[in-house]
Structure formats: C-alpha cells, structure tokens
N, C-alpha and C. Protein backbone atom coordinates (compact mmCIF):
# COMPACT_ATOMS: atom_id res chain seq x y z
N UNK A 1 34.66 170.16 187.95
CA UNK A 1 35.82 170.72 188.61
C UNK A 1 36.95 169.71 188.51
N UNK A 2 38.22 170.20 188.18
CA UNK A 2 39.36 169.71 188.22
C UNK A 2 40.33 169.91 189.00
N UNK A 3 41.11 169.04 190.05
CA UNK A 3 42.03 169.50 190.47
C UNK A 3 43.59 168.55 190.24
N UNK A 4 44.47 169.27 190.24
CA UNK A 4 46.08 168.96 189.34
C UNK A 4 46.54 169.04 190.33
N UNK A 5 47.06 168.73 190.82
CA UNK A 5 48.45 168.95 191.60
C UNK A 5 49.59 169.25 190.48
N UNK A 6 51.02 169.51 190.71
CA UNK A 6 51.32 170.33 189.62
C UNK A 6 52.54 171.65 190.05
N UNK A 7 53.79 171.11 190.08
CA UNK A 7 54.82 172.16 190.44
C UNK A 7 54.96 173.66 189.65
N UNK A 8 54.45 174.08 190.87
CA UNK A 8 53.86 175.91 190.38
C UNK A 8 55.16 176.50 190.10
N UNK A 9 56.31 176.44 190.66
CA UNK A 9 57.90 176.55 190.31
C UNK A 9 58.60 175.81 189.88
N UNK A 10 58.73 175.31 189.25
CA UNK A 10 59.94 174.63 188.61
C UNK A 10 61.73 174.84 189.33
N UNK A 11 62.29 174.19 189.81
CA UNK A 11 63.54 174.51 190.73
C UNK A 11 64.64 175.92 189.73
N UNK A 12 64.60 177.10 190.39
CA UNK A 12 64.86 177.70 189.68
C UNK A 12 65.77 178.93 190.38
N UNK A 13 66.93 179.62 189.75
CA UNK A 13 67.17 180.65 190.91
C UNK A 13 66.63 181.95 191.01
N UNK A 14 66.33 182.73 191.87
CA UNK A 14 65.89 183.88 192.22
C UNK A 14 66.56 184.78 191.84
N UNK A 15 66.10 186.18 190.75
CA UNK A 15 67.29 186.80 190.24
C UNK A 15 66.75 188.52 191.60
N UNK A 16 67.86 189.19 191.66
CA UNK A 16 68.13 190.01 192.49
C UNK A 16 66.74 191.30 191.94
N UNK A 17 66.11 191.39 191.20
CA UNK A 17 65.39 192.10 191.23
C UNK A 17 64.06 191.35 191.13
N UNK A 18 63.02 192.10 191.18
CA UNK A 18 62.00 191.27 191.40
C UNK A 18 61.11 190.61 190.06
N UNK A 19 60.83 189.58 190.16
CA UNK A 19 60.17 189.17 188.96
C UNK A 19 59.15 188.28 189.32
N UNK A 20 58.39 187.59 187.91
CA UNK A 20 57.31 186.77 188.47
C UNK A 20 57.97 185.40 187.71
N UNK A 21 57.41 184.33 189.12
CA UNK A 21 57.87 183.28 189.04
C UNK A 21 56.88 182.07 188.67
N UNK A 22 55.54 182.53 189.31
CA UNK A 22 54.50 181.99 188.80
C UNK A 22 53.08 182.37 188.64
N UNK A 23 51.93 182.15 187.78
CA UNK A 23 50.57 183.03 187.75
C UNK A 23 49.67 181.98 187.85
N UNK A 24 48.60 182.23 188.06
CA UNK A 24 47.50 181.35 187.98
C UNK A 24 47.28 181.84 187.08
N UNK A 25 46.99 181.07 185.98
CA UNK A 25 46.50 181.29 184.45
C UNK A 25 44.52 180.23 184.55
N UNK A 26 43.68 181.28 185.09
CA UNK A 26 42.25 180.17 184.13
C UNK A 26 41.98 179.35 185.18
N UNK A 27 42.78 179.47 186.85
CA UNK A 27 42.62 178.38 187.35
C UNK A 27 42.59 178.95 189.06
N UNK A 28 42.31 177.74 189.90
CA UNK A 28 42.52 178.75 191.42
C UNK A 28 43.43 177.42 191.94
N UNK A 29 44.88 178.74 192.68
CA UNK A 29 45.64 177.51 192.83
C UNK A 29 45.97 177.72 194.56
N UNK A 30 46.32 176.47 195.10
CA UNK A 30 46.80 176.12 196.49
C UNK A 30 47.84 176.33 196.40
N UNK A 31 48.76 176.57 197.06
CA UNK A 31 50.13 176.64 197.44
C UNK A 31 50.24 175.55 198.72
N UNK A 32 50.81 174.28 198.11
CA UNK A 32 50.96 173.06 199.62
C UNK A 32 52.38 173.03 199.98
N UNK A 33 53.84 173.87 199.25
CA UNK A 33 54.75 173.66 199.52
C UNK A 33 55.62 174.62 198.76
N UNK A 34 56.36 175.53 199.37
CA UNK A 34 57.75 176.42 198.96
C UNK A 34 58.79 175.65 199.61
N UNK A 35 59.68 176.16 199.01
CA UNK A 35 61.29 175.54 199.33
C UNK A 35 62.53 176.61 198.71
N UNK A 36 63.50 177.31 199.74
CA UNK A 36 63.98 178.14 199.25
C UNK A 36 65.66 177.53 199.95
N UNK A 37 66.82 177.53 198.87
CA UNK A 37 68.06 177.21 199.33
C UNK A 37 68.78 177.88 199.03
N UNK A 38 69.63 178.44 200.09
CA UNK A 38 70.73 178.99 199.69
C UNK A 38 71.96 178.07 199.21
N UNK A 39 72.51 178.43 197.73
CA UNK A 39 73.30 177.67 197.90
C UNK A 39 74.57 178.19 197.41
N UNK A 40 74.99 179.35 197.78
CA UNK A 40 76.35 180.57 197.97
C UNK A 40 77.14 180.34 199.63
N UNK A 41 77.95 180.79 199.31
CA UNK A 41 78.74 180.77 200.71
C UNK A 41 78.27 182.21 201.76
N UNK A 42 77.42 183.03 201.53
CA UNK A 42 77.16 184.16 202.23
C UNK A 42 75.61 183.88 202.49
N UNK A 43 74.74 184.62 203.88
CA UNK A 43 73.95 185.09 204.34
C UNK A 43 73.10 185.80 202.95
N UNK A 44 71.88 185.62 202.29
CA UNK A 44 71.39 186.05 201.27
C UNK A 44 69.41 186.77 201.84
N UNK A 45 69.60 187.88 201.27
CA UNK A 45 68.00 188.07 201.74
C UNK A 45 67.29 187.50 200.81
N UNK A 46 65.53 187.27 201.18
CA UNK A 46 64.52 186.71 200.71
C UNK A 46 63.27 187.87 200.69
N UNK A 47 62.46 187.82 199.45
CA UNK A 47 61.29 188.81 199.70
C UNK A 47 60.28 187.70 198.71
N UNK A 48 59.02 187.64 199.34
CA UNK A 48 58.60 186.87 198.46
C UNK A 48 57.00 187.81 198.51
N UNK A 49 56.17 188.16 197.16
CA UNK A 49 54.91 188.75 197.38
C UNK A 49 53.98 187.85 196.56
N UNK A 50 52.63 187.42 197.23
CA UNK A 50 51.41 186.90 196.62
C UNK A 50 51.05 188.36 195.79
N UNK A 51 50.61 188.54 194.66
CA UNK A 51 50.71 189.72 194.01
C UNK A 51 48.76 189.53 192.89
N UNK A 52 47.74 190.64 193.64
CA UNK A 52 46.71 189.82 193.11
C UNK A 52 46.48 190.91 191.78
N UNK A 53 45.96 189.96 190.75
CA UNK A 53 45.78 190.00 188.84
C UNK A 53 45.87 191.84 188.91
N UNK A 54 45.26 192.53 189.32
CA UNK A 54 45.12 193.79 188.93
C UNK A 54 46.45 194.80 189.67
N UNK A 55 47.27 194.31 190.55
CA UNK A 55 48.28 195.27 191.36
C UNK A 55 49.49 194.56 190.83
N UNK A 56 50.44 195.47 191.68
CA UNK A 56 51.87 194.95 191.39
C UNK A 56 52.56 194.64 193.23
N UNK A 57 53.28 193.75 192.92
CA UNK A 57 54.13 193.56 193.96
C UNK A 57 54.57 194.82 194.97
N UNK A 58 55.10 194.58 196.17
CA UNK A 58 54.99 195.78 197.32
C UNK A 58 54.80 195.01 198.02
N UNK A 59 55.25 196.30 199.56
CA UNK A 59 54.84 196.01 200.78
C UNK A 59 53.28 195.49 201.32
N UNK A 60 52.18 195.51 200.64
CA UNK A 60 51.28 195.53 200.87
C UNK A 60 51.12 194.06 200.39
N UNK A 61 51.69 193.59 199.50
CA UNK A 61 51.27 191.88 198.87
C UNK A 61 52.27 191.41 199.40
N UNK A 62 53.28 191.99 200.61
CA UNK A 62 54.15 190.87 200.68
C UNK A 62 53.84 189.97 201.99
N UNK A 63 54.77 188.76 201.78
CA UNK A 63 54.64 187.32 202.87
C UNK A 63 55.76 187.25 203.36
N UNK A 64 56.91 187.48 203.05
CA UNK A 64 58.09 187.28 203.34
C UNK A 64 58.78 188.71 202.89
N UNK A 65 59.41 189.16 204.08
CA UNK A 65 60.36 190.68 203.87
C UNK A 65 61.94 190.51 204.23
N UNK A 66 62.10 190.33 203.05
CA UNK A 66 63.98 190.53 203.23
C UNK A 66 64.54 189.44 204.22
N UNK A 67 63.93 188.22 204.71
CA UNK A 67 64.11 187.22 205.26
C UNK A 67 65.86 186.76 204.96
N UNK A 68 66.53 186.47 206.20
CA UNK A 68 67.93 186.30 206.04
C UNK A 68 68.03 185.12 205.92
N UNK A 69 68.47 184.23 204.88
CA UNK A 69 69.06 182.75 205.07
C UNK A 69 70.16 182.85 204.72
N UNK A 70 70.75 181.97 205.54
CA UNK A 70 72.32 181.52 206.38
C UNK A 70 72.84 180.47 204.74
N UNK A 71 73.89 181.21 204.27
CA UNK A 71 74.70 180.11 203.70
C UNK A 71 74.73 178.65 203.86
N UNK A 72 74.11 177.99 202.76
CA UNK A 72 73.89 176.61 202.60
C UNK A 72 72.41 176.00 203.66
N UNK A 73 71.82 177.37 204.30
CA UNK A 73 70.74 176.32 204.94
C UNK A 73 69.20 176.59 203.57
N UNK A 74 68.14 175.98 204.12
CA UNK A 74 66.95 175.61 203.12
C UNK A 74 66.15 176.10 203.92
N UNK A 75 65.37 177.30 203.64
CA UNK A 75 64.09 177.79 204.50
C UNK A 75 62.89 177.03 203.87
N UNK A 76 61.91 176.80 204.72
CA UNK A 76 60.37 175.99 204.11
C UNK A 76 59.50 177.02 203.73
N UNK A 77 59.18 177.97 203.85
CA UNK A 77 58.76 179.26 203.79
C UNK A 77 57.27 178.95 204.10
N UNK A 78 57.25 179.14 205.97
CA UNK A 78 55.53 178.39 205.93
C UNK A 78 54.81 179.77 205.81
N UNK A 79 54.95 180.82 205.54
CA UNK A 79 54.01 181.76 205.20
C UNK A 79 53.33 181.06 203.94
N UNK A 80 53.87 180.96 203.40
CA UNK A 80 53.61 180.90 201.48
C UNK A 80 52.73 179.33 201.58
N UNK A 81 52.82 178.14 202.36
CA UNK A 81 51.40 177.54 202.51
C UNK A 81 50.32 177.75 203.35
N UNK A 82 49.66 177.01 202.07
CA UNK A 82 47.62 177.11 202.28
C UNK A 82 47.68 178.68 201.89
N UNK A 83 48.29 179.43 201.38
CA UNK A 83 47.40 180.33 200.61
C UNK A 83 46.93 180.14 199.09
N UNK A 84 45.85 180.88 198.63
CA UNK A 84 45.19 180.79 197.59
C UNK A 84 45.27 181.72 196.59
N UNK A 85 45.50 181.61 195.53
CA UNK A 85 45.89 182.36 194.52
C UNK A 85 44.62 182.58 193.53
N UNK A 86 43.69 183.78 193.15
CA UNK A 86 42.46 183.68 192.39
C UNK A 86 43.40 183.71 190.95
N UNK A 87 42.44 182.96 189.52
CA UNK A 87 43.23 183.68 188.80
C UNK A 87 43.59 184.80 188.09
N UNK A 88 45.08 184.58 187.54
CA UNK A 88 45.47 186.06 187.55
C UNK A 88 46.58 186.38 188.57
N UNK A 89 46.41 185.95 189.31
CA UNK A 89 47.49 185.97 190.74
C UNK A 89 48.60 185.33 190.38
N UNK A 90 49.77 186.18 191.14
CA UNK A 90 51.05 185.75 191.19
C UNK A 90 51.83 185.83 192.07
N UNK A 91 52.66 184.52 192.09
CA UNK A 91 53.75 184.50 193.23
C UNK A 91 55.20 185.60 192.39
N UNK A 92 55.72 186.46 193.21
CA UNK A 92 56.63 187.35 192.56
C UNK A 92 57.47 187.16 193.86
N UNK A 93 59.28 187.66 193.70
CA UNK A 93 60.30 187.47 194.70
C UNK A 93 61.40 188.38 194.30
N UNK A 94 62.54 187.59 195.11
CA UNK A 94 63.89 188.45 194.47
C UNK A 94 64.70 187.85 195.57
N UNK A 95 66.22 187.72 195.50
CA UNK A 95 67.04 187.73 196.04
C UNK A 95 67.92 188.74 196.50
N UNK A 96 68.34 188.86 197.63
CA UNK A 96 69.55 189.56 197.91
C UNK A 96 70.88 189.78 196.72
N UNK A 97 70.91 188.70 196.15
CA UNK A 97 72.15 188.66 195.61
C UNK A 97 72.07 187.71 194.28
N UNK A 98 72.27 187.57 193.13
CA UNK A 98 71.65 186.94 192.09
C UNK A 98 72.44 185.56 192.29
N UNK A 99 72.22 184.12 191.53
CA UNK A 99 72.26 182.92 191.95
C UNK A 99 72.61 182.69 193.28
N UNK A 100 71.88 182.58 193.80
CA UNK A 100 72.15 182.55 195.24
C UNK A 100 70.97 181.87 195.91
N UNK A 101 69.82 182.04 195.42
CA UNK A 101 68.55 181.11 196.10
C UNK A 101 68.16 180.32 195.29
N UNK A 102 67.93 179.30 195.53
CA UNK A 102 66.88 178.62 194.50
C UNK A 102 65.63 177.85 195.18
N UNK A 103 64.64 178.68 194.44
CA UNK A 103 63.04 178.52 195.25
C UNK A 103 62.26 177.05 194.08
N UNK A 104 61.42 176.35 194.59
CA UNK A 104 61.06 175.54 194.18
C UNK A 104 59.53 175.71 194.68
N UNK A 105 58.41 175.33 194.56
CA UNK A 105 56.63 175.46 195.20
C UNK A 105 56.44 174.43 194.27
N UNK A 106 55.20 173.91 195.20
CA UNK A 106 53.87 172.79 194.68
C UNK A 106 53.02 173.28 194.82
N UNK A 107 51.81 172.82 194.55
CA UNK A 107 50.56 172.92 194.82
C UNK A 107 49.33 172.22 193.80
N UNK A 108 48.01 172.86 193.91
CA UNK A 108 46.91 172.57 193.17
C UNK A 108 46.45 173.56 192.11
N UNK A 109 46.28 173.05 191.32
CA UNK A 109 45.50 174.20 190.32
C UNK A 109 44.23 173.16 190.48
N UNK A 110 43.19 174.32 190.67
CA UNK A 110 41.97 173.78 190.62
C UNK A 110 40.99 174.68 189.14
N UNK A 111 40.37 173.94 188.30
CA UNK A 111 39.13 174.77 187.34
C UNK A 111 38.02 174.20 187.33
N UNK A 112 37.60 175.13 186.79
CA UNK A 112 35.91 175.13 187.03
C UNK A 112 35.06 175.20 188.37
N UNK A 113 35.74 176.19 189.10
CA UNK A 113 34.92 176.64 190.13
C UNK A 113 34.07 177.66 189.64
C-alpha cells in the first residue's frame, strides 16, 4: 500500500456550469483540505458534488448547495473534509458566475488496498 499526499485540485477557477475537477483514477483518495475564494467584487454561489464512478452529479451527490460567498471572502468548505472518494469518484462543482471562484483541495491518494 501506498499513500501520496498530492493536490487533488490544482488552484483553478470554477466555470459556471458544472464540470469535473477531479477523479480518483486506480486509487482511494482522502480529501484533508478544500479552499474556495471569491475573488470578484459580487456575492457568488457555490455547488460542490462528491459524484460516485457509475452516476452523475445532482442533488443526491451533493455537499455543498448553492452556498453564498461574500465578495473577496475564502470559504474552507468543511463538508468536503475526511470524505473518501472510491476509485472512479469525482469531485464535480460550478459557480454562480464564471471566474469568480477559485477552488483549490489536498489530500491522499492511497493504492493497493
């Protein structure tokens, strides 16, 4: 067994429709840290879904719903740690408003469980 630590996001902005930002590829990963900033002059929503290998994103995979952050503040997004991603799994999101958030995550990829 291996475990990586290993930035599951790369600092990046959230585009207004939903997409995937990161997968567990071959591996089972921790989520020890999200980081989401607004950095627009307006109030921007947040949706963020753990999305598992065989479904698609929805109300049903989501952690975060349309969450409001305030112009220029940084949400920690403690939903989104200590969960576990099998692989195949993906973190998927979206913004209110396109460049406007920029989400960043850490964590572990672990293999050979």
């Amino acid at each position: 067994m291996a475990v990586t630590p290993k930035v599951l996001i790369a600092s990046q902005q959230l585009t207004n429709s939903n997409a995937t930002y990161y997968t567990a590829t071959n591996v089972t990963t921790f989520i020890d840290k999200m980081t989401v900033c607004n950095t627009s002059g307006s109030s921007v929503t947040l949706t963020i879904d753990l999305v598992t290998a065989s479904s698609s994103a929805g109300a049903s995979k989501r952690i975060i719903s349309a969450r409001i952050i305030a112009a220029g503040d940084t949400y920690l997004c403690p939903e989104a740690v200590g969960h576990i991603l099998a692989p195949g799994d993906s973190i998927q999101g979206l913004a209110g408003a396109v460049t406007s958030l920029t989400i960043r995550s850490s964590g572990r990829e672990v293999s050979g469980l």
